[in-house]
Protein backbone atom coordinates (compact mmCIF):
# COMPACT_ATOMS: atom_id res chain seq x y z
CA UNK A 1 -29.53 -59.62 20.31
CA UNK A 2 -29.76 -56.06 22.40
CA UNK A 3 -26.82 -56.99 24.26
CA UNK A 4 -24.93 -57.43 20.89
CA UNK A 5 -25.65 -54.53 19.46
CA UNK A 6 -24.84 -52.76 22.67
CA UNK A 7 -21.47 -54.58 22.85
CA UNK A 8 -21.02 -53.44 19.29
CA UNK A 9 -21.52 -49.59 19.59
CA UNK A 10 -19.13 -50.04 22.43
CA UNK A 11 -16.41 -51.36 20.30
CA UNK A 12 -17.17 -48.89 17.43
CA UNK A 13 -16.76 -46.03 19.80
CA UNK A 14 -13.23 -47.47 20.99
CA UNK A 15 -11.71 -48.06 18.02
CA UNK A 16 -13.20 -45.34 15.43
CA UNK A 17 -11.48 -42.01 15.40
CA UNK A 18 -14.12 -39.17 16.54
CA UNK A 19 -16.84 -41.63 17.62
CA UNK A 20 -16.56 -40.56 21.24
CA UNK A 21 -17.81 -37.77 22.22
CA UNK A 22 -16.11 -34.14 21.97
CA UNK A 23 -16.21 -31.80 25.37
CA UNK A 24 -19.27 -29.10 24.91
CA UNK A 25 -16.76 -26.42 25.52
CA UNK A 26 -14.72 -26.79 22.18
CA UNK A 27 -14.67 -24.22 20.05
CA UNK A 28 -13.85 -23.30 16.47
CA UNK A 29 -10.69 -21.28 16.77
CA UNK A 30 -9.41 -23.29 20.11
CA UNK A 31 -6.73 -25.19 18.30
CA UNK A 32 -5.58 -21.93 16.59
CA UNK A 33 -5.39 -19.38 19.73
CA UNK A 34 -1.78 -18.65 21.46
CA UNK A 35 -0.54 -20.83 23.68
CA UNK A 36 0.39 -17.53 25.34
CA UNK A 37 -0.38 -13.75 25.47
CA UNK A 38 1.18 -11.86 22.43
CA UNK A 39 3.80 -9.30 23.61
CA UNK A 40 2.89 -6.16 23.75
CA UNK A 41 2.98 -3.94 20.02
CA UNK A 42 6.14 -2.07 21.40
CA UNK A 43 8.01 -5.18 22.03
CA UNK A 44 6.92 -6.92 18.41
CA UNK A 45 7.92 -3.72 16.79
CA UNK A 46 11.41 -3.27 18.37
CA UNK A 47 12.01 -7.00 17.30
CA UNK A 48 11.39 -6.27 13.67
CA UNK A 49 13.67 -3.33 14.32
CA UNK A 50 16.62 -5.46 16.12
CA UNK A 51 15.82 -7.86 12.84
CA UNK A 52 15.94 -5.12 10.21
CA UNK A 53 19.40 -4.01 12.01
CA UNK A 54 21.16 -7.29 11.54
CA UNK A 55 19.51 -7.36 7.66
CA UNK A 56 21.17 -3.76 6.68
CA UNK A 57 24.42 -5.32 8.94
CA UNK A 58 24.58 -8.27 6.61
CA UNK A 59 24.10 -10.50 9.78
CA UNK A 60 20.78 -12.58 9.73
CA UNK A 61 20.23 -15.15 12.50
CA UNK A 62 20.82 -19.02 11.38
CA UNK A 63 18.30 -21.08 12.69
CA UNK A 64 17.55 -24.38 12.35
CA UNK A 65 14.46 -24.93 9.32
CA UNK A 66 14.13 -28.13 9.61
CA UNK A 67 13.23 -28.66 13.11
CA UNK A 68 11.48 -25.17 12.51
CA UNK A 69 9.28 -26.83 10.06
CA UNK A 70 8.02 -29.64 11.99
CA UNK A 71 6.89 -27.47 15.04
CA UNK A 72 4.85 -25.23 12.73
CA UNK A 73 3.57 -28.16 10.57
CA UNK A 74 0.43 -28.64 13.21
CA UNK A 75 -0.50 -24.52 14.03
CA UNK A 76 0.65 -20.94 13.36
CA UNK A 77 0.44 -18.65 15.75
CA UNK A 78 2.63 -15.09 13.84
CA UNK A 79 2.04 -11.89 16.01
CA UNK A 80 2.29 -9.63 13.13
CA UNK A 81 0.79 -9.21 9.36
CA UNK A 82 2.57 -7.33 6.87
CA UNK A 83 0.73 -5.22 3.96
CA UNK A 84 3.49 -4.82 1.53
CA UNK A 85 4.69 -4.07 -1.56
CA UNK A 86 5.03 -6.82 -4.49
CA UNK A 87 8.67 -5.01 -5.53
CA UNK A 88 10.83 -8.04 -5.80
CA UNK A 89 13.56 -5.73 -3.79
CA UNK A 90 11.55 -5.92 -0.54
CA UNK A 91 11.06 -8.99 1.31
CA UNK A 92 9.59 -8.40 4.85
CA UNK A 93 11.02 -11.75 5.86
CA UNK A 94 13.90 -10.87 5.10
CA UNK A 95 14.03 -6.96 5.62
CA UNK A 96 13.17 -8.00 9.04
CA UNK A 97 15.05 -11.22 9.38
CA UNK A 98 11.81 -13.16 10.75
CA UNK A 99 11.74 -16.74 9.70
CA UNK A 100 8.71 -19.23 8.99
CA UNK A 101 5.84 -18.91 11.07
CA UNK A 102 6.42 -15.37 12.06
CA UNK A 103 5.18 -12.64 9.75
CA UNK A 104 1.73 -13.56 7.57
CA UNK A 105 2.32 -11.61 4.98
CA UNK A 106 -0.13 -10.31 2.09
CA UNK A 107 1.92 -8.38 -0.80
CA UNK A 108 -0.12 -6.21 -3.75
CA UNK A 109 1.38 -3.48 -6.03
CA UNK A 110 1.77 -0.17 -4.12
CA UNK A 111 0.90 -2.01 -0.76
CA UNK A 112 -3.01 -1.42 -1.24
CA UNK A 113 -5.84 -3.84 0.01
CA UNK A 114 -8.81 -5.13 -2.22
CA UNK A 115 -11.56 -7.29 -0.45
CA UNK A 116 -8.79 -10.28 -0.80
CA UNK A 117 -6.52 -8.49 0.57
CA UNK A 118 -8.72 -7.38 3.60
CA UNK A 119 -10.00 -10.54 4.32
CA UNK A 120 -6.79 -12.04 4.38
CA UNK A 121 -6.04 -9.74 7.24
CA UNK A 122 -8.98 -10.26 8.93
CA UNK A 123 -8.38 -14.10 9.19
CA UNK A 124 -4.85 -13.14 10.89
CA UNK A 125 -6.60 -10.97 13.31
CA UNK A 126 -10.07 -13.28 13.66
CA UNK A 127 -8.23 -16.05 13.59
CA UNK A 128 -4.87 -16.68 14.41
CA UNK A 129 -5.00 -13.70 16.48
CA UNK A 130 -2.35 -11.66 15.42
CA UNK A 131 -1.84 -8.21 17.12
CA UNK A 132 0.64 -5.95 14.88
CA UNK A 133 -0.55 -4.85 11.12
CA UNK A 134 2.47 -3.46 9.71
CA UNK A 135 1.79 -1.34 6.42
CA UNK A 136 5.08 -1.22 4.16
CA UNK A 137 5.78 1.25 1.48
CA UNK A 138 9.12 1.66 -0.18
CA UNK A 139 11.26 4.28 -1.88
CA UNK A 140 10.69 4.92 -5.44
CA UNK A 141 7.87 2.57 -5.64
CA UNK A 142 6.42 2.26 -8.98
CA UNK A 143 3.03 1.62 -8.29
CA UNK A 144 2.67 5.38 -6.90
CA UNK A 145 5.10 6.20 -9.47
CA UNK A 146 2.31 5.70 -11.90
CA UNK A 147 -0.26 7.53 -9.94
CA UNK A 148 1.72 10.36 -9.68
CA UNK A 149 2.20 10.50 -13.81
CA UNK A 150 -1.38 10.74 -14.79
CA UNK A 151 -1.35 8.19 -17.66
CA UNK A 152 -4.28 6.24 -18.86
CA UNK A 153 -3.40 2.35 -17.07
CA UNK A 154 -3.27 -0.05 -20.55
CA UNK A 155 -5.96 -2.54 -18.27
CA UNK A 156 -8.45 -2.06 -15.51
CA UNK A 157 -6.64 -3.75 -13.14
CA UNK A 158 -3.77 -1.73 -13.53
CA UNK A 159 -6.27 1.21 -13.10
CA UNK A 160 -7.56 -0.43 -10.18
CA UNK A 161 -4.86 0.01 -8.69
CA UNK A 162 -3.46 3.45 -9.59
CA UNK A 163 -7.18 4.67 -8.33
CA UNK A 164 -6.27 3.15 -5.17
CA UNK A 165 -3.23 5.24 -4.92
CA UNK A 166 -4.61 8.52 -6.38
CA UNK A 167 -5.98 10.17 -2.90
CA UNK A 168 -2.62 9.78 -1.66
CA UNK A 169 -1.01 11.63 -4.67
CA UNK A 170 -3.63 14.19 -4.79
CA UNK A 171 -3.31 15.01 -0.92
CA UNK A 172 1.01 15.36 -1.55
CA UNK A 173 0.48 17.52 -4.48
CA UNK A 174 -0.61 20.24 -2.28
CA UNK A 175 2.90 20.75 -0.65
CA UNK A 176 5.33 18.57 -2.04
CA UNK A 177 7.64 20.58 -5.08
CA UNK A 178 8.20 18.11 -8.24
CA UNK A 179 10.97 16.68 -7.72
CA UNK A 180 9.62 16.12 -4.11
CA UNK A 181 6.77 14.45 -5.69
CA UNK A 182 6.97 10.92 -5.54
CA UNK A 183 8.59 10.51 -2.14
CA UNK A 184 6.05 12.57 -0.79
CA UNK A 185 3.41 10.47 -2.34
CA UNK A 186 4.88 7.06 -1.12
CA UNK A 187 4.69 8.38 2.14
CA UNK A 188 1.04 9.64 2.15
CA UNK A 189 0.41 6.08 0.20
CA UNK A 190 1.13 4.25 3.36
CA UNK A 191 -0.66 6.54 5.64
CA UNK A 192 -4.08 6.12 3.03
CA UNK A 193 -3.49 2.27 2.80
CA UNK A 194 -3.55 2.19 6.88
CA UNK A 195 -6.84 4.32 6.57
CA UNK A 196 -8.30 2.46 4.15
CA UNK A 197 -7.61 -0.98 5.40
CA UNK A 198 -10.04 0.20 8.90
CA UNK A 199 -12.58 1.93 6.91
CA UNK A 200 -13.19 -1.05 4.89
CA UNK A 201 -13.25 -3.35 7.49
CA UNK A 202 -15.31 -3.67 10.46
CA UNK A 203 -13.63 -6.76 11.87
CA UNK A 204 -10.19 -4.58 11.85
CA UNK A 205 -11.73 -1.46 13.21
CA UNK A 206 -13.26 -3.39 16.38
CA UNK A 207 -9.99 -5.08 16.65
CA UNK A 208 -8.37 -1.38 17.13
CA UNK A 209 -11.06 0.18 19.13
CA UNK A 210 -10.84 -2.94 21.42
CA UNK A 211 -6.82 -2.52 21.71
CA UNK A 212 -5.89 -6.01 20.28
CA UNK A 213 -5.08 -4.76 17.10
CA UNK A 214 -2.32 -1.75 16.55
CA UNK A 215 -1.49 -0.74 12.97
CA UNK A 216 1.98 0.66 12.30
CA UNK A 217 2.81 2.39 9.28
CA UNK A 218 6.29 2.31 7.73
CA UNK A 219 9.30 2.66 4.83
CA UNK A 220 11.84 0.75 3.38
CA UNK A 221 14.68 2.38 2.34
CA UNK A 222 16.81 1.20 -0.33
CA UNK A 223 19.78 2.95 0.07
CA UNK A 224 20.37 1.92 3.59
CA UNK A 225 17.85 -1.38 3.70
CA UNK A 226 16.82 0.46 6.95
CA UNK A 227 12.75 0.91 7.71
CA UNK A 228 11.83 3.92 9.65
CA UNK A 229 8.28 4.35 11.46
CA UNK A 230 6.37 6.94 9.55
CA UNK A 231 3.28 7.00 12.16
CA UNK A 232 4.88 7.60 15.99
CA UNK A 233 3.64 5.01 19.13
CA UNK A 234 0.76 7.47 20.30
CA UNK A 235 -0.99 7.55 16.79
CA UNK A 236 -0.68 3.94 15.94
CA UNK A 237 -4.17 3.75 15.57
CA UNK A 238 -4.27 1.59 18.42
């Protein structure tokens, strides 16, 4: 009868998926790390530049989804997360012509963070080990637009947002003219989005000091569909 059993386990362990036994050294995120080294945050920003070229050109790259797809259907490995806008106008997939698997993206109103927001960045960074945290504003962005106007929001959640906003308003008020106003605001909303997205995270503040994270902030444009780099190479927070 011990023999039986013994034969049994044997044959259980053979033919049952995960009855033999894993190597000590796995770990959680193994499956999910690089196959190799990110490029450096110079090189992943000039891409997105070389893509946002061809976008305001009216040339995008074809590629080939479907065989795209199935490679990315087991792992994602995308060098660089994207705080954006909601604005239906301004797509960073395709304002940078990037295709699936290369940009994870998190969009809010006014390009802000909440916890959801943040920890969905932290998992790129934690966990697929993404590199590049591009923050996106745009011209004439509403979100700020309503900041700057001083109405009462009809909802908290609207408020929520617009409070969000506010410090960047407040802190353009003291040079920007009137009609100056709002541009001047969008632009000191992306800086205080990129400050606020390390002070409220620990994770993405050790990712900085520790040079595996860099944080870029920048535009969109929607005369020209251009983005220009508000924050230059030597105070990318990185």
């Amino acid at each position: 009868m011990k023999n039986s059993l013994s034969y049994l386990a044997i044959l259980l362990a053979l033919v049952i998926p995960g009855r033999a036994q894993q190597p000590a050294t796995t770990t959680p995120h193994a499956a999910h790390a690089p196959a190799t080294p990110a490029p450096s945050a110079d090189a992943i920003w000039a891409n997105l530049i070389v893509g946002n070229q061809r976008f305001v050109a009216g040339k995008p790259q074809s590629r080939a989804l479907p065989a795209l797809r199935q490679k990315l259907a087991s792992a994602q490995h995308p060098h660089t997360i994207v705080l954006a806008c909601s604005d239906s106008r301004v797509s960073p997939d395709l304002v940078f012509d990037q295709s699936l698997g290369d940009l994870f993206v998190i969009r809010t109103a006014g390009n802000v963070a909440d916890p959801v927001g943040l920890g969905s960045i932290e998992y790129a960074v934690d966990h697929l080990h993404s590199t590049v945290l591009v923050v996106l504003g745009h011209q004439k962005c509403g979100a700020v637009a309503a900041a700057c106007s001083g109405d009462k929001m009809p909802s908290r959640n609207l408020e929520a947002i617009v409070d969000k906003i506010s410090p960047a308003v407040t802190q353009a008020k003291t040079y920007a003219k009137p009609d100056d106003l709002l541009e001047a605001a969008v632009k000191e909303n992306v800086h205080q989005s990129a400050k606020d997205v390390l002070a409220n995270s620990e994770i993405l503040r050790d990712a900085v000091k520790a040079g595996k994270l860099t944080v870029i902030e920048a535009e969109y444009q929607f005369d020209s569909g251009a983005v220009a780099r508000l924050n230059s190479p030597a105070s990318g927070q990185n």
